[in-house]
C-alpha atoms as a PDB file:
ATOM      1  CA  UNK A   1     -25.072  19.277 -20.772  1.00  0.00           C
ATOM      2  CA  UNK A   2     -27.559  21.212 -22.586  1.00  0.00           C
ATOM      3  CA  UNK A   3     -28.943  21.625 -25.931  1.00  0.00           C
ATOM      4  CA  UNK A   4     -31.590  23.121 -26.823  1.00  0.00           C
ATOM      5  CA  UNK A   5     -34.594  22.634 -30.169  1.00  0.00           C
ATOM      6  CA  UNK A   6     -34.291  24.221 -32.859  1.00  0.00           C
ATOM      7  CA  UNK A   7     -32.064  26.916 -31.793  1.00  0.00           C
ATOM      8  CA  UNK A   8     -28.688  24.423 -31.870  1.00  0.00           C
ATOM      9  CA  UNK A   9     -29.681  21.338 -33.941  1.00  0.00           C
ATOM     10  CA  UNK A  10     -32.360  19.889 -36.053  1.00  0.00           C
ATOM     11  CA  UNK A  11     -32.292  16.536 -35.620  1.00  0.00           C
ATOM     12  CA  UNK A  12     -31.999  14.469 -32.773  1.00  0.00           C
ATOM     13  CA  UNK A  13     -28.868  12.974 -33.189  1.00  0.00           C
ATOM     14  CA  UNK A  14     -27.287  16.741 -33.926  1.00  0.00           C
ATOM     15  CA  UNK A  15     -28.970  17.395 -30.702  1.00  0.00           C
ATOM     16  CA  UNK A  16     -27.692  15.265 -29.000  1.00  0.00           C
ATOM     17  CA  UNK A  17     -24.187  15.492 -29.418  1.00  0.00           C
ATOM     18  CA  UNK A  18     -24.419  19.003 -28.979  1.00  0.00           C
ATOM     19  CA  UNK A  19     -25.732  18.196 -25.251  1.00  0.00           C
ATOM     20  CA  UNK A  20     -22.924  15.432 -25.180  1.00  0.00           C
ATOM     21  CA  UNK A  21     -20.072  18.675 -25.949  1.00  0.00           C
ATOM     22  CA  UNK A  22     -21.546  20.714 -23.493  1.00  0.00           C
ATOM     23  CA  UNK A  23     -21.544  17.731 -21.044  1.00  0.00           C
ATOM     24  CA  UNK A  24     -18.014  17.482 -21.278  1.00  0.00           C
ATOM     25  CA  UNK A  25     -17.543  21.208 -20.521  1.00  0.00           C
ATOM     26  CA  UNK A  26     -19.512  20.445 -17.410  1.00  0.00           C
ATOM     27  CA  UNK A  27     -17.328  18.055 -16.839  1.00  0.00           C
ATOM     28  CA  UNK A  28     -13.928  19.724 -17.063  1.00  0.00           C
ATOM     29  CA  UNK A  29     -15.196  23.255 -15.448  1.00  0.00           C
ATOM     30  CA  UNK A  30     -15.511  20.528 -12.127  1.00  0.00           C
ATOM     31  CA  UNK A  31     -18.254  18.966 -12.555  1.00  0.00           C
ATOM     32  CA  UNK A  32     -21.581  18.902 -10.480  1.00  0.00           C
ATOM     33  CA  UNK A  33     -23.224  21.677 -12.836  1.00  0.00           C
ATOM     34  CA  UNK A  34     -24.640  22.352 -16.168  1.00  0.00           C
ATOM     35  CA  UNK A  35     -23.319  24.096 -19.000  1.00  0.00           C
ATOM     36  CA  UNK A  36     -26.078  25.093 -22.148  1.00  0.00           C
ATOM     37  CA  UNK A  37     -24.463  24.553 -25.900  1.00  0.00           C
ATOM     38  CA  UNK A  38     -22.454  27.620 -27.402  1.00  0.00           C
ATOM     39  CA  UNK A  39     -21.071  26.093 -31.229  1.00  0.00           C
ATOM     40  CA  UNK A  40     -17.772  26.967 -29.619  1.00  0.00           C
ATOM     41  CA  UNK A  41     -18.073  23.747 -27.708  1.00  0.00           C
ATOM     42  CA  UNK A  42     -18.537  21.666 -31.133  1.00  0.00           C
ATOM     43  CA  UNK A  43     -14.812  22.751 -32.682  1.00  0.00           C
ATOM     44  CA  UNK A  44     -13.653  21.699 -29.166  1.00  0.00           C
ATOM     45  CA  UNK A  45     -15.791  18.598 -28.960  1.00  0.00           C
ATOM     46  CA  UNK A  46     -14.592  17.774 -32.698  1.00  0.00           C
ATOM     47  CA  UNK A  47     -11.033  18.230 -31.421  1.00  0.00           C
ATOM     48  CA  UNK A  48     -11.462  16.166 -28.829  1.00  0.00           C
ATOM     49  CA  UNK A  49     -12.340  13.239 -30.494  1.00  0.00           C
ATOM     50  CA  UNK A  50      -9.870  13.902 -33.202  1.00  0.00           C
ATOM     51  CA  UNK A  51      -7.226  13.444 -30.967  1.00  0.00           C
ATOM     52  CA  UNK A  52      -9.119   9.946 -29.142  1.00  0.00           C
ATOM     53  CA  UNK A  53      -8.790   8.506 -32.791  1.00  0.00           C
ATOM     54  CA  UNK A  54      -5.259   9.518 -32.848  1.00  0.00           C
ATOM     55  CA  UNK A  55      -4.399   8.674 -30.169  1.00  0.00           C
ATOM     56  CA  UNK A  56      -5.782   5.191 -30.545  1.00  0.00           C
ATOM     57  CA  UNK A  57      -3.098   4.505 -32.646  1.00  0.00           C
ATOM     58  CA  UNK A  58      -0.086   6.556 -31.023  1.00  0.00           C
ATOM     59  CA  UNK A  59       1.789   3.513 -29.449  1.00  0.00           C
ATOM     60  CA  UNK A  60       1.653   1.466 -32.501  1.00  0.00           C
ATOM     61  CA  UNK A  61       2.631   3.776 -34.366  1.00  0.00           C
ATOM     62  CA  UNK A  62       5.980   4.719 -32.274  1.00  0.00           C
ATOM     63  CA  UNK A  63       4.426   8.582 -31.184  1.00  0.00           C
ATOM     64  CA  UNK A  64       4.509   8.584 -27.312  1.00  0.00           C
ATOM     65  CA  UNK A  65       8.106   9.227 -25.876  1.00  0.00           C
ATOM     66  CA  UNK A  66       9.207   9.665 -22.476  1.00  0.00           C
ATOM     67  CA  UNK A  67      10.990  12.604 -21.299  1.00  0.00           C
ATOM     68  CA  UNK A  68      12.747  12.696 -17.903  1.00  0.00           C
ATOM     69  CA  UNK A  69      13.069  15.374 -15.066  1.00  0.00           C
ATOM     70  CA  UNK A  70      15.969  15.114 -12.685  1.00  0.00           C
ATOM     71  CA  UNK A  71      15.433  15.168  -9.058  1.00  0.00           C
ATOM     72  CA  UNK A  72      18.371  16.566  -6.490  1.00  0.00           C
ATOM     73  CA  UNK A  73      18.768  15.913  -3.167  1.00  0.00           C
ATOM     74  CA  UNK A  74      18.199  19.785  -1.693  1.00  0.00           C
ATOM     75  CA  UNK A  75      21.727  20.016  -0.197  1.00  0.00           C
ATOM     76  CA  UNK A  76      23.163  20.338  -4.069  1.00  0.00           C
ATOM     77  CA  UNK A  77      24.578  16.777  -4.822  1.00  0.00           C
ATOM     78  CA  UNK A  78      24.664  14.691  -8.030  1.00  0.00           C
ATOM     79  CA  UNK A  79      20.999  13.558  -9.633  1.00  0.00           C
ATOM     80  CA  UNK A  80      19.503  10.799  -7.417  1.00  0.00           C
ATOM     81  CA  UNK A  81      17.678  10.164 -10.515  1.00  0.00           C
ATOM     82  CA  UNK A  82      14.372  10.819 -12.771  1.00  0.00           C
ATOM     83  CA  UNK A  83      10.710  10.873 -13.316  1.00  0.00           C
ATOM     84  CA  UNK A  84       9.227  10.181 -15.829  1.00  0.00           C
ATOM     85  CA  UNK A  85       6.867  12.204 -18.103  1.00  0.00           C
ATOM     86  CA  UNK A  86       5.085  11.347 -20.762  1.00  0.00           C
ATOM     87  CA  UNK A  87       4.853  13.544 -24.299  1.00  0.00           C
ATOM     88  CA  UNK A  88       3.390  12.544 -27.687  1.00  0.00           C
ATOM     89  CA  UNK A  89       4.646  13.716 -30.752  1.00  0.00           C
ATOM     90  CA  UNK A  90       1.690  13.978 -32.882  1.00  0.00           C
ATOM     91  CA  UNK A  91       2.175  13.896 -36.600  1.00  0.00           C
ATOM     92  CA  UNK A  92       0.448  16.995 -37.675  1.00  0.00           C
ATOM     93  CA  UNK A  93       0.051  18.932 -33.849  1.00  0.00           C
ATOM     94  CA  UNK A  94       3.945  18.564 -33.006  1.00  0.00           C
ATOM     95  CA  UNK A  95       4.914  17.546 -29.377  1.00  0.00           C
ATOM     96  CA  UNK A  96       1.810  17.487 -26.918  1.00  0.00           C
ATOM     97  CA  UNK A  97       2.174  17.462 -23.141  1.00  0.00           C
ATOM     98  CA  UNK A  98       0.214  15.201 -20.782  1.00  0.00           C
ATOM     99  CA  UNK A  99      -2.190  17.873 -20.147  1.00  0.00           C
ATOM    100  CA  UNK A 100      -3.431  17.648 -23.544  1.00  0.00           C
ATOM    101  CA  UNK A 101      -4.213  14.170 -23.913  1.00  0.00           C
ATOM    102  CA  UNK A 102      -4.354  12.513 -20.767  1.00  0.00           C
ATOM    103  CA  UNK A 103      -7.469  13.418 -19.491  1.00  0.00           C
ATOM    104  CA  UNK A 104      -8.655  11.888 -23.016  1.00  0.00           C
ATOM    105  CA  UNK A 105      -6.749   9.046 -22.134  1.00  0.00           C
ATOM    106  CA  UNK A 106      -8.541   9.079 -19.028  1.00  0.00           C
ATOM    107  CA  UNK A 107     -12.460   9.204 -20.040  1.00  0.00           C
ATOM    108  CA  UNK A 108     -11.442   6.552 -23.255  1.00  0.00           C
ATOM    109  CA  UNK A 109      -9.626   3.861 -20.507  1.00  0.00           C
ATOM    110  CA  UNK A 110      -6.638   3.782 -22.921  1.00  0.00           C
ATOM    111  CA  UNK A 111      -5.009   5.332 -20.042  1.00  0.00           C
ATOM    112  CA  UNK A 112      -4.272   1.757 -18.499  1.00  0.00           C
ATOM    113  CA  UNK A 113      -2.281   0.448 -21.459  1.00  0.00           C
ATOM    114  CA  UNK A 114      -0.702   3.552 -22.143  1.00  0.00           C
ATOM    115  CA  UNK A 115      -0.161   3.153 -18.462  1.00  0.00           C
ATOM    116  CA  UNK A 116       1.422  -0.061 -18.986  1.00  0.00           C
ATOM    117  CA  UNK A 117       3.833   1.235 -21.619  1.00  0.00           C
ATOM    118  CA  UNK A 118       5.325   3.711 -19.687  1.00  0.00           C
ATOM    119  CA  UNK A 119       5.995   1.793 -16.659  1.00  0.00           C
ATOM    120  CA  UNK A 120       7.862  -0.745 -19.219  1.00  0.00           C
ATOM    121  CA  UNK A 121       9.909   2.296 -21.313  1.00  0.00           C
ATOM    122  CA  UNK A 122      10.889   4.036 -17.774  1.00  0.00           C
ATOM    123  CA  UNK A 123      12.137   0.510 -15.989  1.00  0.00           C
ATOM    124  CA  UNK A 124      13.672  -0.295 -19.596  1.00  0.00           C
ATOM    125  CA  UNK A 125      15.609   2.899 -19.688  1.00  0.00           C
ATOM    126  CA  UNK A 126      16.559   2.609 -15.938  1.00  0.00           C
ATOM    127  CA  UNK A 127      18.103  -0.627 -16.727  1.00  0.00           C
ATOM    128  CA  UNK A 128      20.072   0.995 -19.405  1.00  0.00           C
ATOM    129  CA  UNK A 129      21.258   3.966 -16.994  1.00  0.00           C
ATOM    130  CA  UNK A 130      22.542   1.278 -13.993  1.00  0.00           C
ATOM    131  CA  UNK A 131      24.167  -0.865 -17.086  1.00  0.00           C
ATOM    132  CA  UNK A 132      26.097   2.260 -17.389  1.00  0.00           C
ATOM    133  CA  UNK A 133      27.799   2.639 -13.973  1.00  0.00           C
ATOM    134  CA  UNK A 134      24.643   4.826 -12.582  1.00  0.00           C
ATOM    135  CA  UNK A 135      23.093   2.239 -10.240  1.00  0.00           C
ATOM    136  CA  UNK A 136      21.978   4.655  -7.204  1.00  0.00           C
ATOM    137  CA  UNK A 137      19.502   6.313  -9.725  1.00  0.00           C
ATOM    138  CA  UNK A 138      15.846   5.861  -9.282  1.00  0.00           C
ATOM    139  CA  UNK A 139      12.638   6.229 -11.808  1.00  0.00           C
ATOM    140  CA  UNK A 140       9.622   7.534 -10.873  1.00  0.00           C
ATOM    141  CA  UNK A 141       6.538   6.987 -12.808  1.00  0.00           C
ATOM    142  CA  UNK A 142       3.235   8.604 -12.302  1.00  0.00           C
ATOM    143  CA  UNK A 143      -0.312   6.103 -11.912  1.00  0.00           C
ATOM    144  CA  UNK A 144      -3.674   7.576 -13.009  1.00  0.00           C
ATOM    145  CA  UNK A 145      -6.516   6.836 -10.935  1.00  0.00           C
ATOM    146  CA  UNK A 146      -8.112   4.357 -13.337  1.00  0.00           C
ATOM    147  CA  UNK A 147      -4.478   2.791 -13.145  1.00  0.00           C
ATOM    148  CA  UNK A 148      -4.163   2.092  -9.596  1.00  0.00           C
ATOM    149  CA  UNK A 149      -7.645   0.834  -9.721  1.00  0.00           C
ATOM    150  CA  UNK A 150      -7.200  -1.258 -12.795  1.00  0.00           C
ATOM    151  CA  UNK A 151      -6.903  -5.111 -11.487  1.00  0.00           C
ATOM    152  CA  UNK A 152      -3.907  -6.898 -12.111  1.00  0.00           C
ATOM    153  CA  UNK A 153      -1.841  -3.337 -11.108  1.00  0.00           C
ATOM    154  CA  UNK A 154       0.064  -5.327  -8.728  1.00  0.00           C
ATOM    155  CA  UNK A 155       1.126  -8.217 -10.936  1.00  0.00           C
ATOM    156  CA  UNK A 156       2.280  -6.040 -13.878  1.00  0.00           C
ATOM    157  CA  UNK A 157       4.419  -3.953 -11.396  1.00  0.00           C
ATOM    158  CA  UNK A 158       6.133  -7.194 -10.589  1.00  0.00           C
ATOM    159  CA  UNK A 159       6.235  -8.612 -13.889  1.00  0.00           C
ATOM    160  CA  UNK A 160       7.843  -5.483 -15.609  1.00  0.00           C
ATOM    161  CA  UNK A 161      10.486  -5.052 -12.835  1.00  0.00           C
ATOM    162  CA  UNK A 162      11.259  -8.943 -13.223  1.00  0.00           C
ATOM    163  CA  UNK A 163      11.615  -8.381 -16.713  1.00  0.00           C
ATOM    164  CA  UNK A 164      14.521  -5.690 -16.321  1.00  0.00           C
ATOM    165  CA  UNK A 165      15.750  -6.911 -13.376  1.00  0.00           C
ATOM    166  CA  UNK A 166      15.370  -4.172 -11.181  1.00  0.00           C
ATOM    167  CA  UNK A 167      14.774  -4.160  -7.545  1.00  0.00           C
ATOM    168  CA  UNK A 168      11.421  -2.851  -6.185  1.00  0.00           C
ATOM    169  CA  UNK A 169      12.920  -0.593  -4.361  1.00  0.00           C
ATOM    170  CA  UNK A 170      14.725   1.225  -7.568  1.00  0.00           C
ATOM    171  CA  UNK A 171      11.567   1.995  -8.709  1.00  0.00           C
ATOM    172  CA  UNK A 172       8.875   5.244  -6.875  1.00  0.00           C
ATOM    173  CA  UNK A 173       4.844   5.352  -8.068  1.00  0.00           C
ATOM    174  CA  UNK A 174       3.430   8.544  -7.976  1.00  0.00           C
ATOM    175  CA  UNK A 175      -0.384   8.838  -6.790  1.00  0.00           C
ATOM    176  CA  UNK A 176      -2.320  11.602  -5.933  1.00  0.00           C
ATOM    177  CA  UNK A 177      -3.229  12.862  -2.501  1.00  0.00           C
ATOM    178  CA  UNK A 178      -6.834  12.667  -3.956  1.00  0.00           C
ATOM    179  CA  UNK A 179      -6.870   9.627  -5.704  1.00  0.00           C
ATOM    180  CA  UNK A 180      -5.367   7.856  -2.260  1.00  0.00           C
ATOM    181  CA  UNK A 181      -8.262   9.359  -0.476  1.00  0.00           C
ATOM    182  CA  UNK A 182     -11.100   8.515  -2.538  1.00  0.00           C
ATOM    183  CA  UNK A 183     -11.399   5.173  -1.347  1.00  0.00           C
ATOM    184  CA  UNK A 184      -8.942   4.674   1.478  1.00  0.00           C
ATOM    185  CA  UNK A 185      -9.546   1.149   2.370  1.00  0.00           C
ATOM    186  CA  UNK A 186      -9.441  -0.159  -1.258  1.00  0.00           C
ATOM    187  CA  UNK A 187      -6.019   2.150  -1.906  1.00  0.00           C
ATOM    188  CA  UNK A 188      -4.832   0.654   1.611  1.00  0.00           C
ATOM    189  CA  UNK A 189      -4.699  -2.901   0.578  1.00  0.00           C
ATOM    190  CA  UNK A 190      -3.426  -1.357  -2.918  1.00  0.00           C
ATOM    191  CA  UNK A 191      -0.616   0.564  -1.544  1.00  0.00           C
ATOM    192  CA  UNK A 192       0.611  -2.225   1.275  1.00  0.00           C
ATOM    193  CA  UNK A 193       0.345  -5.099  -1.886  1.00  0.00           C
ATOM    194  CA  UNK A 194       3.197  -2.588  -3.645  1.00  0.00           C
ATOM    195  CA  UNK A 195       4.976  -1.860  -0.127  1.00  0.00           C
ATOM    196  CA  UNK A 196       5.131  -5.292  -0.057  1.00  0.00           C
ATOM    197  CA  UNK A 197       6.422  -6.538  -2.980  1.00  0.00           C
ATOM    198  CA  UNK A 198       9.077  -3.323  -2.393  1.00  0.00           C
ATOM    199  CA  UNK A 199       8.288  -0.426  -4.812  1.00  0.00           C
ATOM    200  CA  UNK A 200       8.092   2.971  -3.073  1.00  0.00           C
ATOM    201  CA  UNK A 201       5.459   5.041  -2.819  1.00  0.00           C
ATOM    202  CA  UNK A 202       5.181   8.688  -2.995  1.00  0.00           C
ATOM    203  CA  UNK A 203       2.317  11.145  -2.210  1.00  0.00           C
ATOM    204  CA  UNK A 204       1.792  13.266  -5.269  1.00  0.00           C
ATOM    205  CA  UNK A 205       0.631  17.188  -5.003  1.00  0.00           C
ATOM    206  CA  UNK A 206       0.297  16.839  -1.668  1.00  0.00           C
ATOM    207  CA  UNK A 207      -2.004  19.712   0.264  1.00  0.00           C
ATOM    208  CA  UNK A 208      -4.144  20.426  -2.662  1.00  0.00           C
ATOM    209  CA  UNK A 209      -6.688  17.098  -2.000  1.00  0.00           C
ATOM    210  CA  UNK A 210      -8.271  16.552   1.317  1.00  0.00           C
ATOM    211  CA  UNK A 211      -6.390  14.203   3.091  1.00  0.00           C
ATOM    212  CA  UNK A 212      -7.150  12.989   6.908  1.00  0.00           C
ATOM    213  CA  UNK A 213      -4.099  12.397   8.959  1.00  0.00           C
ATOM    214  CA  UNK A 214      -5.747   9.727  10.623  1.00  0.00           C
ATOM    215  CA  UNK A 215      -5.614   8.038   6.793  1.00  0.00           C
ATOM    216  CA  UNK A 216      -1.982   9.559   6.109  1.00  0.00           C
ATOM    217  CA  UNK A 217      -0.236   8.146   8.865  1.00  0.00           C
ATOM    218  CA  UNK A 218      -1.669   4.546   7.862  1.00  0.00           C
ATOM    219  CA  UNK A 219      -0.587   4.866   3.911  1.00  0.00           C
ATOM    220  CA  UNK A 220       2.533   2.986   3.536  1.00  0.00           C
ATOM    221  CA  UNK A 221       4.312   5.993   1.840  1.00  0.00           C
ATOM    222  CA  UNK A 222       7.886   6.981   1.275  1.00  0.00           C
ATOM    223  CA  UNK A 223       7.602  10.647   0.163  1.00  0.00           C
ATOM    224  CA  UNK A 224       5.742  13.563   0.335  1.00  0.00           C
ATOM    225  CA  UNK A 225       5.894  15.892  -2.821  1.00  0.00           C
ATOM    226  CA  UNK A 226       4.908  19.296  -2.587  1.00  0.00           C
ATOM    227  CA  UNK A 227       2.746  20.484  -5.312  1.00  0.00           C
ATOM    228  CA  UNK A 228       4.657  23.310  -7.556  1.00  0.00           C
ATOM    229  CA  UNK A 229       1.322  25.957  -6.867  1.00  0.00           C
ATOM    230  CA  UNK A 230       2.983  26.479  -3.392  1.00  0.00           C
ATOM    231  CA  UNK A 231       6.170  26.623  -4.343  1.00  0.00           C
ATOM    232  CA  UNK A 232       5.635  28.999  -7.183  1.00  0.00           C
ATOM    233  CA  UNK A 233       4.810  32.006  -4.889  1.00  0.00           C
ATOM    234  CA  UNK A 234       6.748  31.004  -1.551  1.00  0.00           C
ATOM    235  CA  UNK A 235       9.205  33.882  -1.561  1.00  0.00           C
ATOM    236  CA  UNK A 236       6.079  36.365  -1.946  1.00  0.00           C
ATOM    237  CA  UNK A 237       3.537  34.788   0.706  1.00  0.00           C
ATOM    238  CA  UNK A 238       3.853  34.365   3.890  1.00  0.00           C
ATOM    239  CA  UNK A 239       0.466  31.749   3.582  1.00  0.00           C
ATOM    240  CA  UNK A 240       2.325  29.394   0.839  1.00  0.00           C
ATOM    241  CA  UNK A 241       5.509  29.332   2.813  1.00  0.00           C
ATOM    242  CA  UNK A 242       3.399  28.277   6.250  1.00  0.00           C
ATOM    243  CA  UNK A 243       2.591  25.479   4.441  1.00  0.00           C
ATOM    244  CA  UNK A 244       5.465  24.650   3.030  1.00  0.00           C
ATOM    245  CA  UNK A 245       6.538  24.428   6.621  1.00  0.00           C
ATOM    246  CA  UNK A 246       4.100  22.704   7.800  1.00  0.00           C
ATOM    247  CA  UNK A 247       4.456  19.712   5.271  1.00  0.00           C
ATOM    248  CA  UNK A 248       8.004  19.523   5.954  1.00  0.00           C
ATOM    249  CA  UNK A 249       7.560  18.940   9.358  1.00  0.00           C
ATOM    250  CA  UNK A 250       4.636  16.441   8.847  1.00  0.00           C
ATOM    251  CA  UNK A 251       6.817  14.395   6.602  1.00  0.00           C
ATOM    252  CA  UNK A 252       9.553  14.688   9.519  1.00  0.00           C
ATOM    253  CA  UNK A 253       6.840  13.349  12.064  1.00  0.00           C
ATOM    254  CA  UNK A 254       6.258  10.667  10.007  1.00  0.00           C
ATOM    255  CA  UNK A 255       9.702   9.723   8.681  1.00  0.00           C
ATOM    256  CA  UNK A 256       8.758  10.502   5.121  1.00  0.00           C
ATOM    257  CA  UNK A 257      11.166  12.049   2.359  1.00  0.00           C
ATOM    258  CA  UNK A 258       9.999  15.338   1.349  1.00  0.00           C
ATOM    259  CA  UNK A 259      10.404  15.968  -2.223  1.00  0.00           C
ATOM    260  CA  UNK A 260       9.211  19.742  -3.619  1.00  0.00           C
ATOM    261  CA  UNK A 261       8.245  20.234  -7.084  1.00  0.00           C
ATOM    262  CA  UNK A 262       8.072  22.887  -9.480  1.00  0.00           C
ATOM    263  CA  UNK A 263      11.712  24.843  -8.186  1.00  0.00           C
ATOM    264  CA  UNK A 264      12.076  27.875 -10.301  1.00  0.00           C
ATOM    265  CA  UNK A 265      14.636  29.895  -9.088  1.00  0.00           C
ATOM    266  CA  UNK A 266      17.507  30.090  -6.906  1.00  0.00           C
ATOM    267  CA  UNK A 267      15.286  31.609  -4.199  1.00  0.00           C
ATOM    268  CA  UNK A 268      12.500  28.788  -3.822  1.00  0.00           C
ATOM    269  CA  UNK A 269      15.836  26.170  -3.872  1.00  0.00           C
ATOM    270  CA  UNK A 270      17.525  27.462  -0.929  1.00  0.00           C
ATOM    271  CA  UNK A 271      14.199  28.547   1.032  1.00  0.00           C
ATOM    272  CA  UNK A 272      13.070  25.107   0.696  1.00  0.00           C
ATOM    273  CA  UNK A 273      16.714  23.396   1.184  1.00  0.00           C
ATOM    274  CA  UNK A 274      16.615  25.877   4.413  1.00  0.00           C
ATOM    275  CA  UNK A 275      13.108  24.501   5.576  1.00  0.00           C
ATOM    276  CA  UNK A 276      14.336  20.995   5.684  1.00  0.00           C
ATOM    277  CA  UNK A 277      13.318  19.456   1.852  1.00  0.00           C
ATOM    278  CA  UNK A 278      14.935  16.236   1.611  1.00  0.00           C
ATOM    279  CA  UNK A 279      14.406  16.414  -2.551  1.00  0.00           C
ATOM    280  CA  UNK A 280      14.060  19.100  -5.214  1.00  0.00           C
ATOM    281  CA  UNK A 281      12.881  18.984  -9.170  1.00  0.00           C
ATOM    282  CA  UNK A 282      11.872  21.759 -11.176  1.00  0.00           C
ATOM    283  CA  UNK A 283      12.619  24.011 -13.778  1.00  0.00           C
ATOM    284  CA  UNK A 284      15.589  25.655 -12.147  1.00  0.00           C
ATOM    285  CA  UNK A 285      17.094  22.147 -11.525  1.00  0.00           C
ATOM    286  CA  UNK A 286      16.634  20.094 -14.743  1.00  0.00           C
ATOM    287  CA  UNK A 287      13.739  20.406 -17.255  1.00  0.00           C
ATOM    288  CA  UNK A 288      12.251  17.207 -18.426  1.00  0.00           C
ATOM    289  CA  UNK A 289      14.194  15.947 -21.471  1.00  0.00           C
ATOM    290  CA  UNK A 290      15.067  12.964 -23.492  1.00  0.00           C
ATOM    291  CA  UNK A 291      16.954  10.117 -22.565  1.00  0.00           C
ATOM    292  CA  UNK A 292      20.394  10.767 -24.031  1.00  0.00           C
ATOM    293  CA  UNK A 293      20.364  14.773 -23.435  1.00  0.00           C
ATOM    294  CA  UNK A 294      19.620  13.589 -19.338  1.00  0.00           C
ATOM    295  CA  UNK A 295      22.131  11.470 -19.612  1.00  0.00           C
ATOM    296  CA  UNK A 296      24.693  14.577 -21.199  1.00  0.00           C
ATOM    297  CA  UNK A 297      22.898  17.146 -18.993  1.00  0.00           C
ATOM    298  CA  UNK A 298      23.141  14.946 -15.763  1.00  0.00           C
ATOM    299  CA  UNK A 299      25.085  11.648 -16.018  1.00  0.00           C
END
């Protein structure tokens, strides 16, 4: 990030958080470049650390929430159950999705306990769902990268299924194709620690990273899920729905579940029911809600 004297500050500590804002624009547009200081960057830089004070205090204060989005097995039947999505319902900007905050989240490390507290309001409200006659139902929660790096993952996993007496196998984490492949050995004894204890293990947004099938056929996963930006068009290009294809039958080769994100229409949910998707979530399915409207919407 650049800033530049006297043009965009007059002191050096001025200056310097300019070049810090236009850092984090760097960082954001994909890093591996430079960005120079527009004052546009400062409101957004100001915002930004607004919402890390804020957001410092969200769990205490009761803000975050969970909403849940069904997932369907492909051929039509009943719910096989939920994943869970974080929200926070900030007091002055209203409800704020993930996409807002988490990378925030992400840079602060409060990502790991807020981590934490969704793993233990998802296998909490789980419990509540088999209490109530629903026992096939699964959760699935979502791990950041600085999560499934975090040490002690493995023993809090255990500990919060112990604690609502759920079996391991109840229970799906959701990691990235790219966070799996950034440091395959060290997610390798990760992901076999979690095998092993029972959870299940699904490949998130699978074909936008750059996996190696040598690596894929070694990770200890029980889905595949196809990321929604190949879904979205797969009734207008003949490129998405080749790949579509081809993940199916990868998942096939290698006895995974297939689950497809992001189903918008009745279209995209029989093309990809007809093209062998085990699973199914999206917006023409279930949108993600809260606890008791799933439960009126689904149960």
């Amino acid at each position: 990030g650049i800033a530049l004297y006297p043009e965009d500050a007059t002191s050096e500590r001025e200056l310097m958080g300019h070049a810090d804002a236009a850092m984090y624009h760097t960082k954001q547009s994909g890093r591996n470049g430079y960005t120079f200081f527009t004052p546009s960057m400062q409101v957004s830089a100001n915002r930004q650390l607004r919402l890390l004070q804020d957001l410092r205090r969200a769990t205490d204060r009761g803000e975050l929430l969970l909403h849940y989005q069904p997932k369907f097995m492909a051929a039509g039947a009943p719910a096989v159950g939920a994943e869970a999505l974080l929200r926070w319902q900030h007091p002055e900007l209203g409800l704020l999705g993930p996409d807002v905050f988490i990378p925030i989240a992400e840079r602060s490390g409060l990502i790991v306990p807020i981590g934490e507290w969704v793993l233990d309001q998802a296998c909490a409200q789980l419990r509540h769902w088999h209490d109530l006659g629903h026992a096939h139902w699964t959760m699935a929660v979502n791990l950041s990268p600085l999560q499934f790096a975090a040490t002690g993952l493995l023993e809090m996993v255990e500990a919060t299924l112990g604690r609502h007496g759920l079996a391991p196998d109840r229970l799906t984490l959701e990691i990235t194709e790219t966070t799996a492949m950034k440091n395959v050995e060290s997610s390798l004894l990760i992901l076999n620690a979690l095998t092993t204890l029972g959870v299940r293990i699904a490949i998130d947004d699978f074909g936008t990273g750059y996996s190696s099938l040598l690596y894929l056929k070694r990770m200890p996963a029980t889905e595949l899920k196809i990321d929604r930006a190949f879904v979205r068009d797969l009734e207008e290009s003949a490129e998405d729905a080749a790949i579509v294809a081809s993940i199916v039958a990868l998942g096939r080769s290698l006895q995974l579940q297939v689950v497809a994100e992001g189903v918008e229409t009745a279209g995209q949910r029989d093309y990809l029911s007809d093209l062998g998707c085990d699973q199914l979530q999206g917006y023409h399915l279930g949108r993600p809600m809260p606890a008791d409207e799933f439960l009126r919407n689904v149960g």
